[in-house]
Protein backbone atom coordinates (compact mmCIF):
# COMPACT_ATOMS: atom_id res chain seq x y z
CA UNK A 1 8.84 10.84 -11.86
CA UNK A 2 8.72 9.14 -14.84
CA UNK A 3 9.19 5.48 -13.79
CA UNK A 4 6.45 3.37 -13.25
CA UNK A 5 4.05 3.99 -10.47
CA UNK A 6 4.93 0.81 -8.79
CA UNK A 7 7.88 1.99 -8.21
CA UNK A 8 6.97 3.61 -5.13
CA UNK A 9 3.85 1.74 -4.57
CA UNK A 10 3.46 -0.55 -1.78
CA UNK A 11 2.58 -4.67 -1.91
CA UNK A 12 2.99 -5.09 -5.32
CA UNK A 13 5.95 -6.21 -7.65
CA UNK A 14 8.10 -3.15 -6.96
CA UNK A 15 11.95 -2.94 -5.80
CA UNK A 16 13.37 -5.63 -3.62
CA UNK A 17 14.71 -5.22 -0.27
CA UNK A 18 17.35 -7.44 1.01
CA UNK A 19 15.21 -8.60 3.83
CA UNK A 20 14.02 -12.20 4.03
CA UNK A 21 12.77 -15.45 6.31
CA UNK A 22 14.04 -18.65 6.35
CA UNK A 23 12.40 -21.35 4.78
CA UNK A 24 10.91 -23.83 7.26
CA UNK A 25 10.61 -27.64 5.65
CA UNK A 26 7.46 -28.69 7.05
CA UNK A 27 7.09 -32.09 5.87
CA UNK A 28 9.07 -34.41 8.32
CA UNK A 29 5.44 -35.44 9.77
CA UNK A 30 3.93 -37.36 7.21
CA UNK A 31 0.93 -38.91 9.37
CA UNK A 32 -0.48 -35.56 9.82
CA UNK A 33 -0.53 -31.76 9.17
CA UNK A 34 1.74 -30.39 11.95
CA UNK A 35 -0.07 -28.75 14.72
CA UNK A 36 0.51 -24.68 14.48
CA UNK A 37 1.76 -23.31 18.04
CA UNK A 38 0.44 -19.59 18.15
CA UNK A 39 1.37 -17.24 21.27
CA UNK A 40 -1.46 -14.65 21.37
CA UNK A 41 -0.82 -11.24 22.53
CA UNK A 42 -3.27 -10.59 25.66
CA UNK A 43 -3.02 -6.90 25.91
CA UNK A 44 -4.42 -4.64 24.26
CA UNK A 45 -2.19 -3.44 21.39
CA UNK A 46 -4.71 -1.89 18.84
CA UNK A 47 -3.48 1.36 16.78
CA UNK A 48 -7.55 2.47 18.60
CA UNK A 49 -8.87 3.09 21.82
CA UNK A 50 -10.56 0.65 23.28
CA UNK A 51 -14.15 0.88 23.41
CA UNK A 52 -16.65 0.55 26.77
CA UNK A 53 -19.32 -0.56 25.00
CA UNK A 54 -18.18 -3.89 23.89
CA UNK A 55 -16.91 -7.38 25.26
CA UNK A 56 -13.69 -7.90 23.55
CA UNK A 57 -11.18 -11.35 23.82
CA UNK A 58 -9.28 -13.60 21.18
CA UNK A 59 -10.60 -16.24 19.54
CA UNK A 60 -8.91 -19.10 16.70
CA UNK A 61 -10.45 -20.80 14.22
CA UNK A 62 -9.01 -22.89 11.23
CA UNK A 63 -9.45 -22.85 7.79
CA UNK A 64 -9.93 -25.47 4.60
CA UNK A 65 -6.46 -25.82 4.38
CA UNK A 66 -5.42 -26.30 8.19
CA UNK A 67 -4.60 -22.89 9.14
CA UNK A 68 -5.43 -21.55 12.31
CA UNK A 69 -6.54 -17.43 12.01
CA UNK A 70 -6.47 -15.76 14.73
CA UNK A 71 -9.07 -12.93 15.56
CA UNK A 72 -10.27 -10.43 18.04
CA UNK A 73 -14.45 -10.58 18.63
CA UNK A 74 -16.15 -7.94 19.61
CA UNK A 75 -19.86 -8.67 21.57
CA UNK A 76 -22.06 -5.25 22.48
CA UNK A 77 -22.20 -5.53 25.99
CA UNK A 78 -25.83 -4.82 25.97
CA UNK A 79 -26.27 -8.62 23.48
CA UNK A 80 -29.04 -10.39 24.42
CA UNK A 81 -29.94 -13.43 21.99
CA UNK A 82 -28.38 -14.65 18.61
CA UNK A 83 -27.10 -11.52 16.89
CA UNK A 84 -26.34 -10.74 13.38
CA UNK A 85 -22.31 -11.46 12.50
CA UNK A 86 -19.88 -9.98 10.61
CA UNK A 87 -16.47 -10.91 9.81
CA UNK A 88 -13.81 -7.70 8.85
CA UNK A 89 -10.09 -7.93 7.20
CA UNK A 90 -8.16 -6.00 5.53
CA UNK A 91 -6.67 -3.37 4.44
CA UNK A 92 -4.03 -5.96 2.29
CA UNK A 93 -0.55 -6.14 4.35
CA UNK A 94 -2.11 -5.16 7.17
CA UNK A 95 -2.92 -6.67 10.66
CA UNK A 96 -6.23 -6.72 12.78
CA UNK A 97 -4.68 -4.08 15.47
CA UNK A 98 -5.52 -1.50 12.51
CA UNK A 99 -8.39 -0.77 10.58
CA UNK A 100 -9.93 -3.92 10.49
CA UNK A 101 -10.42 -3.93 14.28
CA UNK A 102 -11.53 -0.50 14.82
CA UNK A 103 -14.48 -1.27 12.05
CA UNK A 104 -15.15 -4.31 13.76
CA UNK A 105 -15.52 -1.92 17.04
CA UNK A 106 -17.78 0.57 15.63
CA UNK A 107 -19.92 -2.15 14.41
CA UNK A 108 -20.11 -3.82 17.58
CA UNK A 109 -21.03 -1.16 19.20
CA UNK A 110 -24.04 -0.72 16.91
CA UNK A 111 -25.46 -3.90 17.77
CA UNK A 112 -23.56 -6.45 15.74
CA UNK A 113 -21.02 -9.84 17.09
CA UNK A 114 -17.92 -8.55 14.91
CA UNK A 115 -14.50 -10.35 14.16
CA UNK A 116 -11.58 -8.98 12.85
CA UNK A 117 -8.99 -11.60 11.43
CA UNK A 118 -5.43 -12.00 10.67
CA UNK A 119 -5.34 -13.55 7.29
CA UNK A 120 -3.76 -17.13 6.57
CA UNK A 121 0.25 -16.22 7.10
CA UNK A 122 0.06 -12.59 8.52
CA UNK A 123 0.04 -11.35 12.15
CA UNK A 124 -0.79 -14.05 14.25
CA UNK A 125 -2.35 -15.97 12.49
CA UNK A 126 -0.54 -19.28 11.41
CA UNK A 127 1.00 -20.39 8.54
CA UNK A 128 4.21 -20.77 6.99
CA UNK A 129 5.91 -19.18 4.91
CA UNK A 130 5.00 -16.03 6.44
CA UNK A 131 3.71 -12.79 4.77
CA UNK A 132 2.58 -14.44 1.44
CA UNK A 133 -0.99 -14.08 -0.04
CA UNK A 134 -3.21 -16.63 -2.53
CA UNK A 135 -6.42 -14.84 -4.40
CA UNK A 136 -7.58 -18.72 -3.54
CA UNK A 137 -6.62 -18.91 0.63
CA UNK A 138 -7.27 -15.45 1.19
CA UNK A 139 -11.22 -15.86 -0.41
CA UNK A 140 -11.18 -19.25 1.45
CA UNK A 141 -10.01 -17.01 4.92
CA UNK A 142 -13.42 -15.42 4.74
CA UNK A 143 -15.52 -18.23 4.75
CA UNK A 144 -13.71 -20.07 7.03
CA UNK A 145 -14.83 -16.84 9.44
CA UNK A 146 -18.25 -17.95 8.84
CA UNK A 147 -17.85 -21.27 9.34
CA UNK A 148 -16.37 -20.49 12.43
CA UNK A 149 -19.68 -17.61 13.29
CA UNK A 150 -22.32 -20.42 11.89
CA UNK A 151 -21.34 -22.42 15.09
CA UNK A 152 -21.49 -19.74 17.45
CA UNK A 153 -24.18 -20.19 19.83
CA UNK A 154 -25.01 -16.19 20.53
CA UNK A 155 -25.10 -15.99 16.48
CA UNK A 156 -27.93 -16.03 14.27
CA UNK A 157 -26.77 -18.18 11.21
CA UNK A 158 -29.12 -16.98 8.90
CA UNK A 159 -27.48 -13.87 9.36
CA UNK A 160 -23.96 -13.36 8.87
CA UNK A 161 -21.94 -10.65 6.28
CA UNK A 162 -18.28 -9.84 6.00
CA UNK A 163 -16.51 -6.31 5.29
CA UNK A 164 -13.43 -6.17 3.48
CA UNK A 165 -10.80 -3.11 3.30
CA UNK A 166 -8.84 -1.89 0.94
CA UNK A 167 -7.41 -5.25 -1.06
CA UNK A 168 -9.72 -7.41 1.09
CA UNK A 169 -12.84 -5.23 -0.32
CA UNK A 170 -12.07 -6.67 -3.19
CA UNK A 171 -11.02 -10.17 -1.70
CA UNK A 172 -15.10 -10.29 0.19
CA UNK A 173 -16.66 -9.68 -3.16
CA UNK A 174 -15.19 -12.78 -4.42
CA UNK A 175 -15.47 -14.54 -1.11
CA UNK A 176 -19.61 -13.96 -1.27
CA UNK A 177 -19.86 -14.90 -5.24
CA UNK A 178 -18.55 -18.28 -4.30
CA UNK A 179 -19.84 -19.03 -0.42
CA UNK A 180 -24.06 -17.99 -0.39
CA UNK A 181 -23.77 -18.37 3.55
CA UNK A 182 -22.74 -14.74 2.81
CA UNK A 183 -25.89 -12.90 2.73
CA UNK A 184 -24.63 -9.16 2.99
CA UNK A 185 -21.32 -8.05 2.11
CA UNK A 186 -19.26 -3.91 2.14
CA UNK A 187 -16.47 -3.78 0.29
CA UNK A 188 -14.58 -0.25 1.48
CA UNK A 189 -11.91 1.63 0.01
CA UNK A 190 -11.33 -1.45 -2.53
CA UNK A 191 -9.05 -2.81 -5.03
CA UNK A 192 -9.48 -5.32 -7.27
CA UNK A 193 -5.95 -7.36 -6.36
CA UNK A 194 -6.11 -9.13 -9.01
CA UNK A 195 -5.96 -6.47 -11.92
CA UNK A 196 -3.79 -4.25 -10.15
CA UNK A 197 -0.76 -7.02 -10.08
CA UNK A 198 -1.76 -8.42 -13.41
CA UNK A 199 -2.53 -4.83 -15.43
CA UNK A 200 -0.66 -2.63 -12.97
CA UNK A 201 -2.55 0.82 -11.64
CA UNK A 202 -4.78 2.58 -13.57
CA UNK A 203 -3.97 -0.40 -16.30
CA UNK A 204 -1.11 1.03 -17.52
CA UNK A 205 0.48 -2.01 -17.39
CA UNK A 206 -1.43 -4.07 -19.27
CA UNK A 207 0.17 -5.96 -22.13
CA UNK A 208 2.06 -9.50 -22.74
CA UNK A 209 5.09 -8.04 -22.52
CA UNK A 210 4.70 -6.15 -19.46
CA UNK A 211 2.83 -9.55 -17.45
CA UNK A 212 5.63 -11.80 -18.59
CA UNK A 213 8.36 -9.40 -17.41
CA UNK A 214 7.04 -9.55 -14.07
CA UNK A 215 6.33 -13.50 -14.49
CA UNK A 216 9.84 -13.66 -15.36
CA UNK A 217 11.12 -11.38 -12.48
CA UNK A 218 9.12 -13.42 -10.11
CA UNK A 219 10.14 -16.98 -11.38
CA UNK A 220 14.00 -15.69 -10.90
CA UNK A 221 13.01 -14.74 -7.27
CA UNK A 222 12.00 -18.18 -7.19
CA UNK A 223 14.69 -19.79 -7.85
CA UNK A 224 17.01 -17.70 -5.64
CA UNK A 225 14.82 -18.06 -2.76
CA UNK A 226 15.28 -21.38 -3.53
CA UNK A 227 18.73 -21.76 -3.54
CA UNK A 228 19.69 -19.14 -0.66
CA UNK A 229 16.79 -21.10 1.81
CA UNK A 230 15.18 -17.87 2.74
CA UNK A 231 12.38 -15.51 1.16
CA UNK A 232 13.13 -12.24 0.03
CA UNK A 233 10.91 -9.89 1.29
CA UNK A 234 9.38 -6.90 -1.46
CA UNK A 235 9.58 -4.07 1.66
CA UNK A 236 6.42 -2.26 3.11
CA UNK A 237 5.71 1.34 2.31
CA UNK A 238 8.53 3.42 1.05
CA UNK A 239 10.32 4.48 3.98
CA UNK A 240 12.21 7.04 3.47
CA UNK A 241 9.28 8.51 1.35
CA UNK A 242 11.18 10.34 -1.75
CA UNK A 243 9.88 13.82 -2.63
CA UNK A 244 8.36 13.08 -5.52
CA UNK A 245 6.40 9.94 -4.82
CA UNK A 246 2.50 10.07 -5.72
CA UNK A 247 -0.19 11.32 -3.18
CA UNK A 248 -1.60 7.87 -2.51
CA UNK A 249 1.97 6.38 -1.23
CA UNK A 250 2.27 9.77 0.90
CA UNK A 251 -0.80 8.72 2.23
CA UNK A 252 0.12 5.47 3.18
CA UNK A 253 3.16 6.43 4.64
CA UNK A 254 0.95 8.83 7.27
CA UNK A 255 -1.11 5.43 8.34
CA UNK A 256 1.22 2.85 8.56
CA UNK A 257 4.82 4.46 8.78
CA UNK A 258 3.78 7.02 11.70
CA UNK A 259 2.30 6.36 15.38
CA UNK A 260 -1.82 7.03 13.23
CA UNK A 261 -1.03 3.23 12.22
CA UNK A 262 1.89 1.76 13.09
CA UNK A 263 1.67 -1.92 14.01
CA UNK A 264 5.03 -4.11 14.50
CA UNK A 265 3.12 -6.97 13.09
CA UNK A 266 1.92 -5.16 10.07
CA UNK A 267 4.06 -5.73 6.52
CA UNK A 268 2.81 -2.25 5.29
CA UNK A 269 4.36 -0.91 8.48
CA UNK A 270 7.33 -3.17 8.07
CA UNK A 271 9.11 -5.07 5.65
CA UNK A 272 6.18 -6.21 3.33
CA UNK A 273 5.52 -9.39 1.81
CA UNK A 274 7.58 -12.34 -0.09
CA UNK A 275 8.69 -10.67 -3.08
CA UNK A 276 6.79 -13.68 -5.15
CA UNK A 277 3.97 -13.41 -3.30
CA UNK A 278 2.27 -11.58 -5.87
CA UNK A 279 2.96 -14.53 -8.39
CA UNK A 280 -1.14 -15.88 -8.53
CA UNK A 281 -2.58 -12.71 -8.48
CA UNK A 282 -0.90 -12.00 -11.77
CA UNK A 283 -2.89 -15.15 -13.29
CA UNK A 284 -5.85 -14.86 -11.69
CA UNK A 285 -9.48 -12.98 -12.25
CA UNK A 286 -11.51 -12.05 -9.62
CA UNK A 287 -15.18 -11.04 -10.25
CA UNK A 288 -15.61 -13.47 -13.33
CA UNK A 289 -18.98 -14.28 -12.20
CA UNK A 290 -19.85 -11.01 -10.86
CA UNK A 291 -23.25 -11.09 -12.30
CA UNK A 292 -24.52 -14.14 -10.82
CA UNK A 293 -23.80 -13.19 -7.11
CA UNK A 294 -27.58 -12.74 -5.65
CA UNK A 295 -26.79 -11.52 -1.99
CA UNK A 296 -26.29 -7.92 -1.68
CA UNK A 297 -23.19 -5.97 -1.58
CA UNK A 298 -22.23 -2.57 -1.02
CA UNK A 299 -19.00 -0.81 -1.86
CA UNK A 300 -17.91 2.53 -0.16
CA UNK A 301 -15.08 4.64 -1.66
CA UNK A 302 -14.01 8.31 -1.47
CA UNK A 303 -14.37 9.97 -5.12
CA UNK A 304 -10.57 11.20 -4.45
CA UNK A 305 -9.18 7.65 -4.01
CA UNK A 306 -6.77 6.31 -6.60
CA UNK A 307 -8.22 3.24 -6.07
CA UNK A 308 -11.94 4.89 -6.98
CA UNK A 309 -12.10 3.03 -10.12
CA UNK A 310 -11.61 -0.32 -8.97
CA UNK A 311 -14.93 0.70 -6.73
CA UNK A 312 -16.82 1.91 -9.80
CA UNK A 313 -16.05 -0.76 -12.36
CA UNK A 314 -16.47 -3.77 -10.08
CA UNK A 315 -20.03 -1.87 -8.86
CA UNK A 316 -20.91 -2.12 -12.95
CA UNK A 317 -20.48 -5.66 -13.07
CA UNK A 318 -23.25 -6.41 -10.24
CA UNK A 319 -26.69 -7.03 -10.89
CA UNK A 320 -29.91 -6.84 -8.52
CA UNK A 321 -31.43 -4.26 -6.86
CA UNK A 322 -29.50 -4.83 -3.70
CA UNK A 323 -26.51 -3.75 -4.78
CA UNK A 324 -25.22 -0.84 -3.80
CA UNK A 325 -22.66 2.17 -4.55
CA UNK A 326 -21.64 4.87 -1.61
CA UNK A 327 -19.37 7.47 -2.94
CA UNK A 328 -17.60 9.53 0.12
CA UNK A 329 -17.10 12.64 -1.53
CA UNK A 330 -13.50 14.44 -0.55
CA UNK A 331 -12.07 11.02 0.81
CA UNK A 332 -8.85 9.55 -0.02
CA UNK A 333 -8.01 6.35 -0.11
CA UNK A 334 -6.88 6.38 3.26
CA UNK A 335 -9.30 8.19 5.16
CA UNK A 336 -11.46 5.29 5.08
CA UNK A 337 -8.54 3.41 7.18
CA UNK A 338 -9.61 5.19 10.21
CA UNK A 339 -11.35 8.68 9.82
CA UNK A 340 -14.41 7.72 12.29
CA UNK A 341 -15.90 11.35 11.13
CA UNK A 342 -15.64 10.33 7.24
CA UNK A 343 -16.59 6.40 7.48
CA UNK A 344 -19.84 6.25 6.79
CA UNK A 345 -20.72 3.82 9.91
CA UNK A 346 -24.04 4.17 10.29
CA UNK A 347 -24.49 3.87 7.12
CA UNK A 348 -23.09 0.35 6.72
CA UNK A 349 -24.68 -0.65 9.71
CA UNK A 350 -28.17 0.65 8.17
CA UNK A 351 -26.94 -1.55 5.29
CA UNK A 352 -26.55 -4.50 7.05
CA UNK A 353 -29.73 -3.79 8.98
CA UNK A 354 -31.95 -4.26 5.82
CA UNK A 355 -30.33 -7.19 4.06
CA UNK A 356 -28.66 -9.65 7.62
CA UNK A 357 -32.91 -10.49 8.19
């Protein structure tokens, strides 16, 4: 076990597989963008029960850059008025059907209009290629949410937050530091996307060399991408799971490699992203202003996460009173996918309570 980490870790640079898409040349309209077909799936195919508390149905709304995302929105059926809003996504490589949803459920049912979103080029949301990521898009995905929940007639728009999981914790932090329609955002289970590709876990990847290596890997991708018309996909979780792989990629196999949460659409459960989708993250830095972001934030993690210190030491670079820290003590990484008796729900609701006024 003495090879990198990444080796068995899941959405970043690690081993190839040998599956790919075809590219799709998209520019034989050149009066206007193309118009995205998108089948919706109508039944219910969540990885959670459904709830008999709230409304639920599909919704689409579009983006800055022309891309229709696709969410599910969840109304308590007791609503009456303009409610408070919150948009949900995450965890990264995954699809709303998973944890997203079912914390845009519980949250509904405590009183709140939720969405959960497929970002730009996952699940069914459009886009093309498929299954690659932007630190620029993604941020842009969230406040294209609220643009669409500022419209919304049964929505207050003085009072709308977002939640991001896992890489999309991360991913809302930045998303409220540049749009101040955010006025309350939770960040759970987080990483920081953007130094784990660039310094790789726990920073032990973090030199010239190292970054230009995977530059280099990436830009060879590239070009044979290129050159055999299809993307290369990186793979999803490790599947078969070796022996000795690390407890956090165990514990990713148990949510998205086994019925817990297993979703057909999801690239964690599948075969993962483009292999250079991870190119921008590796030249990018969230959380550079940080300290200027006035609206208040809280981030929940479990203090046995290996992802805990991407909680703690983007916490440190907040300032205000409203920001907060919730440490889960005993929780994983993982258990705040879907654990309902670990996720501090009320909690976050209480959270939004006192800052969505």
């Amino acid at each position: 076990m003495k090879k990198s980490i990444l080796s068995f870790a899941i959405l970043l640079i690690s081993t190839l597989s040998s599956n790919s898409q075809t590219m799709n040349n998209l520019n034989t309209n050149t009066s206007a963008a193309p118009v995205e077909q998108l089948t919706l799936t109508q039944e219910w195919d969540k990885v959670f029960p459904k709830s008999d508390k709230v409304e639920h149905k599909k919704i689409t709304f579009v983006n800055r850059y022309g891309i229709t995302l696709v969410a599910d929105i969840y109304t308590p059926k007791s609503a009456k008025g303009k409610l408070p809003a919150i948009a949900v996504s995450g965890p990264f490589g995954a699809v709303k059907e998973q944890s997203s949803g079912l914390y845009a459920q519980q949250l509904a049912e405590r009183g709140y209009l939720t969405i959960a979103f497929d970002p730009s080029f996952t699940g069914e949301s459009g886009g093309q290629p498929r299954r690659v990521a932007s630190p620029d898009i993604n941020t842009e995905d969230f406040s294209a949410a609220v643009d669409f929940l500022s419209v919304q007639p049964n929505v207050d728009t003085d009072k709308i937050g977002i939640l991001g999981i896992c890489g999309w914790g991360g991913i809302a932090i930045q998303a409220a530091i540049n749009d101040p329609r955010i006025k309350a955002t939770v960040a759970s289970t987080m990483y920081d996307m953007t130094r784990v590709n660039a310094n790789g876990y726990f920073d032990s990847e973090n030199t010239k060399e190292q970054r230009n290596a995977k530059r280099q890997a990436m830009a060879t991708q590239r070009t044979d991408d290129y050159r055999n018309g299809e993307y290369t996909r990186a793979g999803g979780v490790v599947d078969p799971l070796p022996d000795d792989a690390p407890q956090f990629v165990k514990d990713y196999y148990a949510y998205y490699k086994t019925p817990r949460g297993f979703h057909p659409r999801s690239g964690n459960s599948t075969d993962g992203w483009n292999a250079t989708s991870n190119l921008p993250f590796v030249n990018f830095k969230f959380f550079e202003y940080a300290d200027e972001l006035d609206n208040a934030v809280l981030i929940v993690h479990g203090d046995q996460a290996h992802s805990y210190y991407f909680g703690k030491d983007t916490f440190a670079k907040l300032k205000g009173d409203n920001k907060q820290m919730l440490t889960i003590k005993g929780a994983s990484h993982c258990d705040l996918y879907d654990q309902i008796d670990i996720i501090p729900f009320d909690e976050i609701a209480a959270f939004y309570k006192e800052y969505l006024k």
